[in-house]
Structure formats: C-alpha cells, structure tokens
C-alpha atoms as a PDB file:
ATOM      1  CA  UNK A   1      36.406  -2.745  28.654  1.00  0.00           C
ATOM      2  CA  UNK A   2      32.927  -3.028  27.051  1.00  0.00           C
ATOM      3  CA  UNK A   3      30.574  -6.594  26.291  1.00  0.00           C
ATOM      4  CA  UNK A   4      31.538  -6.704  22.693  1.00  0.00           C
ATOM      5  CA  UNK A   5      35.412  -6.943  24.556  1.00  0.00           C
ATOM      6  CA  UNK A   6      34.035  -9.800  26.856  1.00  0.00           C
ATOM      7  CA  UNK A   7      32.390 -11.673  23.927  1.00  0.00           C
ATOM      8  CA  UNK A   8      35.261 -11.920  22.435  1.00  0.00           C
ATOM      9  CA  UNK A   9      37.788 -12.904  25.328  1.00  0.00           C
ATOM     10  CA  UNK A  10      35.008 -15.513  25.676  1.00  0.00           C
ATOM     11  CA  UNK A  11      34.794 -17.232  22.732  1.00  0.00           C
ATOM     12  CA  UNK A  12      39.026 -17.158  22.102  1.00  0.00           C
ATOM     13  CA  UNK A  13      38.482 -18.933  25.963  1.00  0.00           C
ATOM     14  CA  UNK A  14      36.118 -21.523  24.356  1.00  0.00           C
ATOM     15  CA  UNK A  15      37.155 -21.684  21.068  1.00  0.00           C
ATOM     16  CA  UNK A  16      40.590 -22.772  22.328  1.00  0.00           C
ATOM     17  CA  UNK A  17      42.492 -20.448  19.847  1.00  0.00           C
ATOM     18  CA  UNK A  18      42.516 -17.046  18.508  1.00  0.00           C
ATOM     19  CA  UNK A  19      42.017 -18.215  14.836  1.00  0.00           C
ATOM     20  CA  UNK A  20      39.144 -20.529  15.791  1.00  0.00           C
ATOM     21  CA  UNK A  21      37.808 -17.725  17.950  1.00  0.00           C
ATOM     22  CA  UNK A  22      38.092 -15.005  14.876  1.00  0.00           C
ATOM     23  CA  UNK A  23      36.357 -17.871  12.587  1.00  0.00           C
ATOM     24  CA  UNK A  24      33.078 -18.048  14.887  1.00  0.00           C
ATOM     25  CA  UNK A  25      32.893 -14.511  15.132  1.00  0.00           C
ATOM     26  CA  UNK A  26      32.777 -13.972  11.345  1.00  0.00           C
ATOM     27  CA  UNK A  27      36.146 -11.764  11.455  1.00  0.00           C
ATOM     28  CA  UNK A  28      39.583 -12.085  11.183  1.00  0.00           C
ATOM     29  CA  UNK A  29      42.333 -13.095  13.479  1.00  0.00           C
ATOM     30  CA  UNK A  30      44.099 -10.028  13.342  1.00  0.00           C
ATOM     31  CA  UNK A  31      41.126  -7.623  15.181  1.00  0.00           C
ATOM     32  CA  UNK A  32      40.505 -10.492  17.616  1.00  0.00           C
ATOM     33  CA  UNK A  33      44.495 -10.314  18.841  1.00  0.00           C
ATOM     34  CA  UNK A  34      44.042  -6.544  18.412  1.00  0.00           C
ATOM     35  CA  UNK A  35      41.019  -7.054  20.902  1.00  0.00           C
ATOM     36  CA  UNK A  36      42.556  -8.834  23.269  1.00  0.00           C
ATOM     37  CA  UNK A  37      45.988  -7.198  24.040  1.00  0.00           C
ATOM     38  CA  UNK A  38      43.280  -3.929  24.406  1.00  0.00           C
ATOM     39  CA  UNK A  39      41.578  -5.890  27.389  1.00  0.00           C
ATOM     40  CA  UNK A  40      45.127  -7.442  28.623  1.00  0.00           C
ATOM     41  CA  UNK A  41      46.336  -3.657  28.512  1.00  0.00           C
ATOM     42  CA  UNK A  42      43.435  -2.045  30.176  1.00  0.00           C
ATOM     43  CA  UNK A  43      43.697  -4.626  32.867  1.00  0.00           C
ATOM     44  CA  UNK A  44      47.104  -4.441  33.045  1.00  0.00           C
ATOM     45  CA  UNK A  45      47.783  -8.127  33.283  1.00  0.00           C
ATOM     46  CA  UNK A  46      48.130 -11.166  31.051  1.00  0.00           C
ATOM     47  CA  UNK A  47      44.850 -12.894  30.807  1.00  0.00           C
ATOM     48  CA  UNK A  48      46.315 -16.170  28.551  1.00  0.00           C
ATOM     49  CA  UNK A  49      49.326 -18.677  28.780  1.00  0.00           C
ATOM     50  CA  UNK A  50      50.725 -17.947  25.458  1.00  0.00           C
ATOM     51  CA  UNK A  51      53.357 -20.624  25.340  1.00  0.00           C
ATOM     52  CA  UNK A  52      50.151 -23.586  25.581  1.00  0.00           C
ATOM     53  CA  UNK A  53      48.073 -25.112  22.671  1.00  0.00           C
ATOM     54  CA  UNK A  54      45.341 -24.875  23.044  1.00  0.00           C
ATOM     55  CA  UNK A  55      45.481 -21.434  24.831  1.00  0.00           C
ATOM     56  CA  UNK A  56      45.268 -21.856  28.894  1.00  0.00           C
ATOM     57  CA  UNK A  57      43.966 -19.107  31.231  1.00  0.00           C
ATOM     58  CA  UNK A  58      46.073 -17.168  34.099  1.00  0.00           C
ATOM     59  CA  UNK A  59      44.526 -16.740  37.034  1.00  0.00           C
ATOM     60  CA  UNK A  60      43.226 -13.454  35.828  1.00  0.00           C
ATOM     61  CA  UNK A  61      42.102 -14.670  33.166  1.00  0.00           C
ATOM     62  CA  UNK A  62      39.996 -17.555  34.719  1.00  0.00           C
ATOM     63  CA  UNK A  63      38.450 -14.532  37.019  1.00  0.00           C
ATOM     64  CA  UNK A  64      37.512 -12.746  34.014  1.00  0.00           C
ATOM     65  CA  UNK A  65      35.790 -15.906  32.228  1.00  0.00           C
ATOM     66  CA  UNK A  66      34.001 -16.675  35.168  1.00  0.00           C
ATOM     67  CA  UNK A  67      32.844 -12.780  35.471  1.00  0.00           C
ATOM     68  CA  UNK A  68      32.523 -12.212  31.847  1.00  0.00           C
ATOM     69  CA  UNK A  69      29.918 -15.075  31.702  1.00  0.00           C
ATOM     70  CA  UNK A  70      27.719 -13.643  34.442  1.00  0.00           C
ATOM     71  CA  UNK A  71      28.351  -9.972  32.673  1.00  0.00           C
ATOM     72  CA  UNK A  72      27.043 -11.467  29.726  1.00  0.00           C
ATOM     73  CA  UNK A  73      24.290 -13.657  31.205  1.00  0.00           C
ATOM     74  CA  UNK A  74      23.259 -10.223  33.054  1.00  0.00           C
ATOM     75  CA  UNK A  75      23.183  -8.159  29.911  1.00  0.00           C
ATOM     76  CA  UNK A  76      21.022 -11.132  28.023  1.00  0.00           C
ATOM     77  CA  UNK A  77      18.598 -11.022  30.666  1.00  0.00           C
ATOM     78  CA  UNK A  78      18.019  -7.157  30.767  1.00  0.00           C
ATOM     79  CA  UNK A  79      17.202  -6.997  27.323  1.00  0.00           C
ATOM     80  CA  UNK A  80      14.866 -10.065  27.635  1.00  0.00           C
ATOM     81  CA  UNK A  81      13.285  -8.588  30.874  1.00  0.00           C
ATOM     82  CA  UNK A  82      12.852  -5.056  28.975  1.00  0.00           C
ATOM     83  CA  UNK A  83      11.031  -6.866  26.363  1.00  0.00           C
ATOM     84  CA  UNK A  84       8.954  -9.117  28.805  1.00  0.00           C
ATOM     85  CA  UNK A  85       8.144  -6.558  31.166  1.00  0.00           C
ATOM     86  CA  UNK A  86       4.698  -6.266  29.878  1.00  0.00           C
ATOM     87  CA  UNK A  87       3.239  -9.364  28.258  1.00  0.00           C
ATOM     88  CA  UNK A  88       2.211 -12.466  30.789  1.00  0.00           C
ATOM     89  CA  UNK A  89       0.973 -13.688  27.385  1.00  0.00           C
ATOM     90  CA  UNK A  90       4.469 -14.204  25.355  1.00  0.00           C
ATOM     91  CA  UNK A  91       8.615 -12.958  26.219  1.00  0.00           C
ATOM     92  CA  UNK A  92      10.390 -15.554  28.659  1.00  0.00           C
ATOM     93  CA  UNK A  93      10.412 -17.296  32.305  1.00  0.00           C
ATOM     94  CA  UNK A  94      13.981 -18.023  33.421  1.00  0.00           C
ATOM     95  CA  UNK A  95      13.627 -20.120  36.475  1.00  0.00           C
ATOM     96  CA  UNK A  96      16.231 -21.471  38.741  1.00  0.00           C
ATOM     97  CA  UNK A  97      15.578 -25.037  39.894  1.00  0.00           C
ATOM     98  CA  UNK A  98      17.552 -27.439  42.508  1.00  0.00           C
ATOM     99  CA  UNK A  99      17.494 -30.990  41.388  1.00  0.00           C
ATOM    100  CA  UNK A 100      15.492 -32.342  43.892  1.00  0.00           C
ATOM    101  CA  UNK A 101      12.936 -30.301  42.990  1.00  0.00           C
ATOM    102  CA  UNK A 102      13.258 -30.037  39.055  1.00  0.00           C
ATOM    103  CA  UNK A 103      10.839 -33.191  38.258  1.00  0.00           C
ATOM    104  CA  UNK A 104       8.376 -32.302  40.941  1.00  0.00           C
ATOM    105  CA  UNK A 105       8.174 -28.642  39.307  1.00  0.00           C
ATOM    106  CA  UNK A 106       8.354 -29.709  35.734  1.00  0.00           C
ATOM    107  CA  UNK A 107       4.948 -32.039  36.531  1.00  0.00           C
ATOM    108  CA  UNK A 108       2.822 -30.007  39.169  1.00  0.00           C
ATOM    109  CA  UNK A 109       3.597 -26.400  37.925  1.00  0.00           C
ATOM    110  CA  UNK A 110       6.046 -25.529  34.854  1.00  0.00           C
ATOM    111  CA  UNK A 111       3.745 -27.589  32.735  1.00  0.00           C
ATOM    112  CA  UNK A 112       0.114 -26.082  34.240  1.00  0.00           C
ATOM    113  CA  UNK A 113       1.656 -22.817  33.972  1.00  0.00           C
ATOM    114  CA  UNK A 114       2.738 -23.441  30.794  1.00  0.00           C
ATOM    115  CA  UNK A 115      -1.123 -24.274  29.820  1.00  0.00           C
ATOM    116  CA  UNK A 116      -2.583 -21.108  30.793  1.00  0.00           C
ATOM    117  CA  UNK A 117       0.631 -19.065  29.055  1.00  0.00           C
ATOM    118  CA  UNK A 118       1.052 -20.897  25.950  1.00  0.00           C
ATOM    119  CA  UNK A 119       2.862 -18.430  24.498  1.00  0.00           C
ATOM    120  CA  UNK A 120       5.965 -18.120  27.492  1.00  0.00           C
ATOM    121  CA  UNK A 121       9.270 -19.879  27.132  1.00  0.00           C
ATOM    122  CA  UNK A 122      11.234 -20.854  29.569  1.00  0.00           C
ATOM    123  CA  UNK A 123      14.892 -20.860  30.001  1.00  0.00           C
ATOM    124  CA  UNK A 124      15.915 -23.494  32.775  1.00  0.00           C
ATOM    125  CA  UNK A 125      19.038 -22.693  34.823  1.00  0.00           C
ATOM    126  CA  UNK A 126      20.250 -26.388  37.627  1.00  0.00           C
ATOM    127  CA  UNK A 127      22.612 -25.973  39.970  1.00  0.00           C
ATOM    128  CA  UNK A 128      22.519 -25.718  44.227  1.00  0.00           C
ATOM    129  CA  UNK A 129      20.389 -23.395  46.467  1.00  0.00           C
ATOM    130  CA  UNK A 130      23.682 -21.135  47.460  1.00  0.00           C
ATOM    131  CA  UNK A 131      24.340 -21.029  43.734  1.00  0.00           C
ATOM    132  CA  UNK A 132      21.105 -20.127  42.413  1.00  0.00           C
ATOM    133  CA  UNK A 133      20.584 -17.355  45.135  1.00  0.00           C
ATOM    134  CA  UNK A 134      23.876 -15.283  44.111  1.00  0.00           C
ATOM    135  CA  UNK A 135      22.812 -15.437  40.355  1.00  0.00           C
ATOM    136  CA  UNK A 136      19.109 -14.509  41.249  1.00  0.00           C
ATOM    137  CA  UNK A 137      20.909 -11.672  43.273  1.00  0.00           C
ATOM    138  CA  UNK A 138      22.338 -10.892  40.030  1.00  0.00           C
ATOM    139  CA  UNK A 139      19.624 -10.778  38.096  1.00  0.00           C
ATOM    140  CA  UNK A 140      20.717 -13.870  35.885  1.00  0.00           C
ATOM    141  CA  UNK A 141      17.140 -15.123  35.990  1.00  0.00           C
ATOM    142  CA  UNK A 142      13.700 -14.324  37.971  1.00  0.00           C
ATOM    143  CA  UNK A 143      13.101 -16.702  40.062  1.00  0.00           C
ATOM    144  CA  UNK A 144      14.322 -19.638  41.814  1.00  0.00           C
ATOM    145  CA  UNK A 145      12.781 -23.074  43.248  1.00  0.00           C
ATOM    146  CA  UNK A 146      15.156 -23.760  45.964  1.00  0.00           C
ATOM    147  CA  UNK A 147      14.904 -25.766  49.171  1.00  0.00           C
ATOM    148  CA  UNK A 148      14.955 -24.372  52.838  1.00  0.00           C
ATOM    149  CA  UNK A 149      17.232 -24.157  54.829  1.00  0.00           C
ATOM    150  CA  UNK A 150      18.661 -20.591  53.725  1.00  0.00           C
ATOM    151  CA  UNK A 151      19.725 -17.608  54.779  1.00  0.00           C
ATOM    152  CA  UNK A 152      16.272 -15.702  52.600  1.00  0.00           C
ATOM    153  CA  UNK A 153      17.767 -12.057  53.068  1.00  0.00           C
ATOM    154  CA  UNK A 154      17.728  -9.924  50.761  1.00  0.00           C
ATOM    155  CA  UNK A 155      15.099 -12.018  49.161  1.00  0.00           C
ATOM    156  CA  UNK A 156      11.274 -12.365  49.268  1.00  0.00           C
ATOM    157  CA  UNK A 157       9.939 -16.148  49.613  1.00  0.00           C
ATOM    158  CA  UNK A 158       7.085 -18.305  49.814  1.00  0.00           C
ATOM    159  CA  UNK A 159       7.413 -21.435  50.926  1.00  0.00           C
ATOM    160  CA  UNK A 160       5.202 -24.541  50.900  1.00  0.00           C
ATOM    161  CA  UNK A 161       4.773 -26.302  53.847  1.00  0.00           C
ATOM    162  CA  UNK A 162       8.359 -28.743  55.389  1.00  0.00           C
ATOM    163  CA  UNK A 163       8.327 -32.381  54.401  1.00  0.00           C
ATOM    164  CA  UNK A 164      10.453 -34.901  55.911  1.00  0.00           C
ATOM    165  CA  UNK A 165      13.489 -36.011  54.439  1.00  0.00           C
ATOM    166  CA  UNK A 166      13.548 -39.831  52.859  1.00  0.00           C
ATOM    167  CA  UNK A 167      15.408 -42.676  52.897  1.00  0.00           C
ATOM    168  CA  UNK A 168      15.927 -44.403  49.330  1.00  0.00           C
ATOM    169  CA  UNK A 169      17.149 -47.985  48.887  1.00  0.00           C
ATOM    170  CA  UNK A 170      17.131 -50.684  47.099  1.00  0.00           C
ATOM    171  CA  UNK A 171      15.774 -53.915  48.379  1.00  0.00           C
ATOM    172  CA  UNK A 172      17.532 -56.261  46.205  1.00  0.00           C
ATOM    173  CA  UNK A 173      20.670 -54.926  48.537  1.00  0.00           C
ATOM    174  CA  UNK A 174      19.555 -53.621  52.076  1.00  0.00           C
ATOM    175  CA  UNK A 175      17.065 -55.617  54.300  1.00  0.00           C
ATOM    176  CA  UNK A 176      15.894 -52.000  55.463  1.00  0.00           C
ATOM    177  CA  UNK A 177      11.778 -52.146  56.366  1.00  0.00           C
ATOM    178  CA  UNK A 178       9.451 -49.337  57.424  1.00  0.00           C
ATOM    179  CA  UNK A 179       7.031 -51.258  59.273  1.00  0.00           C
ATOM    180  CA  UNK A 180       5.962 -48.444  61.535  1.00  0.00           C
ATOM    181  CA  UNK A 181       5.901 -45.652  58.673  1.00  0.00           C
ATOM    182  CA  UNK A 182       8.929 -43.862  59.728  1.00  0.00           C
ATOM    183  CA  UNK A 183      12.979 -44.888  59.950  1.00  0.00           C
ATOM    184  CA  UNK A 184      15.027 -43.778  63.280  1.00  0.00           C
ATOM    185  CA  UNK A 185      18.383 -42.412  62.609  1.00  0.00           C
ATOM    186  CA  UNK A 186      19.776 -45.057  64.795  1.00  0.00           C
ATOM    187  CA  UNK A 187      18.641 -47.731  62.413  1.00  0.00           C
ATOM    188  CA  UNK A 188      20.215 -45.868  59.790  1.00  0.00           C
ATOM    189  CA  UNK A 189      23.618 -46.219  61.200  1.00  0.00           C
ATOM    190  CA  UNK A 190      23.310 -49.904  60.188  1.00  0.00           C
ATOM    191  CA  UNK A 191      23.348 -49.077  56.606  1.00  0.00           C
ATOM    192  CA  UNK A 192      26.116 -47.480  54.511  1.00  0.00           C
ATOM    193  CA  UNK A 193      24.439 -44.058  53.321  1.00  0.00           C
ATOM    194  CA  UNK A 194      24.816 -41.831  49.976  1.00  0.00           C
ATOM    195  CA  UNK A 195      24.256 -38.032  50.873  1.00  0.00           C
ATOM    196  CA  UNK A 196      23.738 -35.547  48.646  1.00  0.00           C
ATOM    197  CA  UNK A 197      26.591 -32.920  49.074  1.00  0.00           C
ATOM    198  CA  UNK A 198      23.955 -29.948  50.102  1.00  0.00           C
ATOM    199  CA  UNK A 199      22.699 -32.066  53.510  1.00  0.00           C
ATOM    200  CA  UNK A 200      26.031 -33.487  54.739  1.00  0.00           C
ATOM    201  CA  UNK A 201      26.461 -31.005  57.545  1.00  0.00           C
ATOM    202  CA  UNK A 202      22.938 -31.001  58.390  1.00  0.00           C
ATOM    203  CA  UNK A 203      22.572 -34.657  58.028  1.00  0.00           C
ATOM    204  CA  UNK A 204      25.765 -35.518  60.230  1.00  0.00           C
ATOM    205  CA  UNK A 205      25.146 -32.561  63.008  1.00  0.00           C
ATOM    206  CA  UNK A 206      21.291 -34.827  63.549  1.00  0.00           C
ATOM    207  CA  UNK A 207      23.236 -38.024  63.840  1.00  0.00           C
ATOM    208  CA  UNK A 208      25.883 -36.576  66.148  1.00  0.00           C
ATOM    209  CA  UNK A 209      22.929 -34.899  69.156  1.00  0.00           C
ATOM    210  CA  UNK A 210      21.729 -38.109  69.191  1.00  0.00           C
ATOM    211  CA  UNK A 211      25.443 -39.875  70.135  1.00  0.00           C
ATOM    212  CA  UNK A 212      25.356 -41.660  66.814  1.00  0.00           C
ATOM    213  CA  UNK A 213      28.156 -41.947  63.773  1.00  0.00           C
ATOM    214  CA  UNK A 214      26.558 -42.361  60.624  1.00  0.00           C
ATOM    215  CA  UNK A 215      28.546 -44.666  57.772  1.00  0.00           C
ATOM    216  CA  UNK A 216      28.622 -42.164  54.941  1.00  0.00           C
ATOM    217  CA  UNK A 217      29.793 -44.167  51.804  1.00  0.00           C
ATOM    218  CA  UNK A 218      29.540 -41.782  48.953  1.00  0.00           C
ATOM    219  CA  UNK A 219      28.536 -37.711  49.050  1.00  0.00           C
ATOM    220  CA  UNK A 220      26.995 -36.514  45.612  1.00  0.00           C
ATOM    221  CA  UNK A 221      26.465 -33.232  44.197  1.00  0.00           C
ATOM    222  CA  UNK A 222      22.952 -33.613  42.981  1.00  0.00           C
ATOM    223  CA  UNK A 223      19.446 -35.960  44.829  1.00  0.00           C
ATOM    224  CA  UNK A 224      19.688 -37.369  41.279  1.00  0.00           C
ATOM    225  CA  UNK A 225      22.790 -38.649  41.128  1.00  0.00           C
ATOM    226  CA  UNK A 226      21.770 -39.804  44.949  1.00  0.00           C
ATOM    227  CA  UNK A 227      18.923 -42.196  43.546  1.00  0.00           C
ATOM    228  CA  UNK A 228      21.479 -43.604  40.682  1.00  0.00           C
ATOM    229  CA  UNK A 229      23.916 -44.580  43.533  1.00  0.00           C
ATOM    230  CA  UNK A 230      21.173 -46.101  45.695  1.00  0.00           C
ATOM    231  CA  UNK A 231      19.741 -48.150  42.886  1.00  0.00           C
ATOM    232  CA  UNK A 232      23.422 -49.679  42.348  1.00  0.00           C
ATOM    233  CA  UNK A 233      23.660 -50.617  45.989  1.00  0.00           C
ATOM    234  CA  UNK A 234      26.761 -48.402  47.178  1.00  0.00           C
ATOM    235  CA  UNK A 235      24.079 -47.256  49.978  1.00  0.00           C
ATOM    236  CA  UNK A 236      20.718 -46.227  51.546  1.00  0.00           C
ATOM    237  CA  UNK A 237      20.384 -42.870  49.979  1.00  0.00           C
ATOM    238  CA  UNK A 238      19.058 -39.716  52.043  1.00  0.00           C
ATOM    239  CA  UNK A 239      16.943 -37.128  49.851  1.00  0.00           C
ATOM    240  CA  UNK A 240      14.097 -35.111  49.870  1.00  0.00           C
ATOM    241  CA  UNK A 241      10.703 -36.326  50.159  1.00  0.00           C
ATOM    242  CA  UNK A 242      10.184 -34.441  46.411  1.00  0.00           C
ATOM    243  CA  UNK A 243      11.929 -37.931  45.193  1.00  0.00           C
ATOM    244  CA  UNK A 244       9.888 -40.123  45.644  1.00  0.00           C
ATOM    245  CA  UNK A 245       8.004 -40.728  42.876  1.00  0.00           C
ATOM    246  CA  UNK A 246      11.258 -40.611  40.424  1.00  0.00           C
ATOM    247  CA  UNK A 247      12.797 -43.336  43.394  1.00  0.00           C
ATOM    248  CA  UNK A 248       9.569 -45.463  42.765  1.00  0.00           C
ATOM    249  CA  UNK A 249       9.828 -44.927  38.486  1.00  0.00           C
ATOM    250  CA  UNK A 250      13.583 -46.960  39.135  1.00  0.00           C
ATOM    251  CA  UNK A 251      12.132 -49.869  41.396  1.00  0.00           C
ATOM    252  CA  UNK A 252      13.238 -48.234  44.709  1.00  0.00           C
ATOM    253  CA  UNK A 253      11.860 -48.417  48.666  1.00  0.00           C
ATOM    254  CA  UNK A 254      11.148 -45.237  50.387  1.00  0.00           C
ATOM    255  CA  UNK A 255      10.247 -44.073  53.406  1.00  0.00           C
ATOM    256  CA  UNK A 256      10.403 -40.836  55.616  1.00  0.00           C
ATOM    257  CA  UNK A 257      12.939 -39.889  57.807  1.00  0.00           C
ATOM    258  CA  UNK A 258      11.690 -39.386  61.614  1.00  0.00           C
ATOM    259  CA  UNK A 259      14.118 -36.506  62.664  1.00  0.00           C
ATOM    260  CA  UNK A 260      12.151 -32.784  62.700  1.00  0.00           C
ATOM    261  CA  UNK A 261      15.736 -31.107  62.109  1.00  0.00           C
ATOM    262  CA  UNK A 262      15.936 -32.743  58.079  1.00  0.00           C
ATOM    263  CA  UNK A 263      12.377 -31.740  57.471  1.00  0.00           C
ATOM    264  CA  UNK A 264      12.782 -29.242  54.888  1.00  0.00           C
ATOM    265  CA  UNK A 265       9.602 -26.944  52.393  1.00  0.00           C
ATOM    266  CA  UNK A 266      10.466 -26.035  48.728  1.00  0.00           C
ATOM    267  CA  UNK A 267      10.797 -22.095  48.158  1.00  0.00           C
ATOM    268  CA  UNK A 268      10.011 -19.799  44.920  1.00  0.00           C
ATOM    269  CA  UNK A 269      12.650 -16.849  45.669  1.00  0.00           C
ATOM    270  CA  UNK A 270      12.698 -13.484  43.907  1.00  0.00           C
ATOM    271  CA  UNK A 271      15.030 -10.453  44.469  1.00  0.00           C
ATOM    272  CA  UNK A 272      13.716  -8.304  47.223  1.00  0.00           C
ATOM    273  CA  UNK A 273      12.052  -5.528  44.948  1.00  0.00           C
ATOM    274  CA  UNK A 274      10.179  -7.801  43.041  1.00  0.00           C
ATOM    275  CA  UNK A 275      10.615  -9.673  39.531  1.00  0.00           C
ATOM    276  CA  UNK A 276      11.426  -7.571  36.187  1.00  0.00           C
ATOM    277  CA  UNK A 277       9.625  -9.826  33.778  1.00  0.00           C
ATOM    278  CA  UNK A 278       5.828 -10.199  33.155  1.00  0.00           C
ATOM    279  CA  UNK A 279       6.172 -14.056  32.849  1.00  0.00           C
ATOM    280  CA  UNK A 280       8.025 -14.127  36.557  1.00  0.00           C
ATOM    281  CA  UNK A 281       5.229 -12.182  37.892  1.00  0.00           C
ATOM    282  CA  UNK A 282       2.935 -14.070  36.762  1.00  0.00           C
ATOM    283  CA  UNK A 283       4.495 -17.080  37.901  1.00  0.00           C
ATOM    284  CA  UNK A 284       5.035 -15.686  41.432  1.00  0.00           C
ATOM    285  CA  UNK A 285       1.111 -15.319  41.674  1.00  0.00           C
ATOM    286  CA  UNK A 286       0.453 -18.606  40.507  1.00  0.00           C
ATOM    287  CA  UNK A 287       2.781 -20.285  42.951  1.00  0.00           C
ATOM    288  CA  UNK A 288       1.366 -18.201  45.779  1.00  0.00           C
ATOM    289  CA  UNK A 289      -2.152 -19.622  45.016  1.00  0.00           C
ATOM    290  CA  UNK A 290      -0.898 -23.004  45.739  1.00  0.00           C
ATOM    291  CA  UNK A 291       1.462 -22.042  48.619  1.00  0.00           C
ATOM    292  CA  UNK A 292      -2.026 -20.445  50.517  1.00  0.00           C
ATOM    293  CA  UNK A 293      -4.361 -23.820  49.702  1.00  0.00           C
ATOM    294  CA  UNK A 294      -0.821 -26.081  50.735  1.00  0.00           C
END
C-alpha cells in the first residue's frame, strides 16, 4: 500500500463511483479497479459494498478513509514544512483554531501577524480542543489555539491568563440582569440554558457541588452555533468570555459567570519538540510576546 494507492481509494470514496473516480484522476476506469482490488488484496478484506449505487464503504473501508485522509493530510504537510522550514518571510502557517476562539484570533493576532509576514499563508483547520490535539500530535498542522482545560502532555503550551465563562441572552426573551457585574449559578437555574457540547460535564459537575440542577435545553457542538440559539430564544447560552464581542455584533446581553471552576485561558499548543515550519515558529514567538505582557 503506497499514497498514490490511498489517493485513489479516496477519490472512488468521494467520487461515489469508480468511473467518476477514474474521470478526476485523468485515467481510465480499468487501472483504478486494477488499483483497488491491489489495496482490497493486500488488506485482505473488502473495502466497498459492491451491490450499492453509489458505492458504500465496509467497515474497513470507512477505517481506511478516515486513515487515508490523515495519511494524506500528513504527507501534504511534510512537504509544505520541508519547504517552509526556513523562510518566516513566505511557505505556510497551518493553525488549528476552536470556535470560540477563531474571531478573537482572526482580529487580535492572525491579522497583525499577517502584517509583519505578508508573504505567509495560512491554512485554517476548526474543529474541538480533543480533536485538534490528536491531529497536532500528528503533525497535520503546527499549531493549535485551543482552550484549557486539557490534558497538555506531550505538548508544550502557553497560555494567556483564565477568563470567566459568560452568560449570553437575549433580552427580548429572558428578564436575566447583571446588576452586580456577575451571575450566580443559582440564578441560572431559572433560565433554560444552551451549552456548548465541550463544557457540559464541566458545566453540570459546578451546578451539581453547589446542590443545584441546571435546565439544559439544547447542547451544541460549536460557541457559535451557542450564540445563534441564544439569539432565537431556546435559552441563556453559556460560552467563553472570547464571545463577547461577536454576542454584542447580534444584539445580545452578556455577562460573566461567577463560578472559579468555568474560568478557562486560551492556549497556542505545539508538539513537544518544537514546530517544523518557519512560519509556526515565528508565530509561537509572537504569541509568547503577548502571553508575557497578558
């Protein structure tokens, strides 16, 4: 089994067919069927569901998609870190963001990094903390902006100082004030809440040392989609304090959360021997500039 093998399995997967695969690939179908009874062979199991149109995976074969992307993903990034290994002035930044921190990063550091490197790109990977950790393990990208709390072996961090986590409403539909700067848990439980999928144990494990049962009305896989759901009134939204201003932009109340155990402090992460790329290193050192004035 080589890449060329794994491009291919990957684009029949995509491509829904063999034929459409062979057409994207600039060959015939013939060599792409030749191609793929090699890598069913070699495995020795059946990768597709022959008898479906279009084409549907066995179990195998949905292990060896979701591996085969990451293979390829790794192999993309090794020749773009060979050729960025030098130059801070030009080659590539791939940066893992959470979405509660992807607008915050995109104003107060991408885009003054991005002044003083003009000629960097920057590839943009979303998804959870846990997520972006095992593909930074794997070298899929550089670095990462995740959020603490996380288990930061094998990994080198800095992290900026813990903020408190908010809650996000909107006044046309909760009577919820913040007269004294901060909102108890306990008033909380008045209001039906929107979590975002990451906090739900942590957010229901604060609720529960205090005696308290919180009315979670909707869980969410993203702060974003948290803020969307709070603006329609399905709840009082819990996010981090790296929100707010997008909550204001959509007409929403904030205010922060007083419970020390849902503070939480924004994290650049690299791999534990340091980052391959010119552009990540470079990045690193400008984020620890801020992290030491934060």
């Amino acid at each position: 089994m080589d890449l060329k093998q794994i491009q291919y399995f990957v684009t029949v997967v995509e491509s829904g067919s063999i034929n459409q695969a062979a057409r994207k690939l600039h060959m015939t179908q013939p060599p792409v069927s030749k191609q793929m009874q090699m890598l069913e062979a070699e495995l020795g199991c059946p990768l597709f569901l022959r008898s479906t149109h279009p084409l549907e995976l066995t179990q195998e074969g949905k292990v060896l998609y979701e591996r085969g992307l990451n293979l390829l993903a790794m192999a993309k990034g090794t020749v773009q870190a060979v050729a960025d290994c030098r130059s801070t002035q030009g080659g590539t930044l791939r940066l893992g963001l959470v979405s509660s921190v992807s607008e915050l990063a995109a104003r107060q550091w991408i885009a003054p990094f991005s002044r003083s490197h003009p000629g960097v790109a920057f590839e943009l990977y979303e998804a959870n903390t846990y997520q972006l950790l095992e593909r930074l393990r794997s070298r899929q990208f550089d670095l990462a902006l995740v959020r603490t709390p996380f288990l930061n072996r094998p990994f080198r961090c800095q992290i900026l100082p813990p903020r408190p986590m908010l809650a996000i409403w909107n006044p046309q539909w909760f009577p919820l004030s913040c007269s004294v700067g901060a909102v108890a848990l306990e008033t909380l439980t008045q209001f039906p809440l929107v979590l975002y999928r990451r906090w739900e144990r942590i957010v229901e494990e604060a609720f529960q040392r205090l005696g308290l049962s919180p009315r979670i009305r909707v869980w969410g896989d993203s702060a974003r989609t948290s803020l969307v759901l709070a603006q329609g009134g399905l709840g009082v939204a819990l996010a981090p304090d790296s929100m707010e201003a997008p909550a204001h932009d959509w007409g929403l109340n904030t205010c922060p959360v007083n419970e020390p155990s849902l503070y939480s402090g924004i994290a650049l992460v690299q791999n534990e021997n340091g980052c391959d790329t010119a552009a990540g290193r470079a990045f690193w050192e400008y984020f620890q500039a801020i992290a030491q004035e934060a």
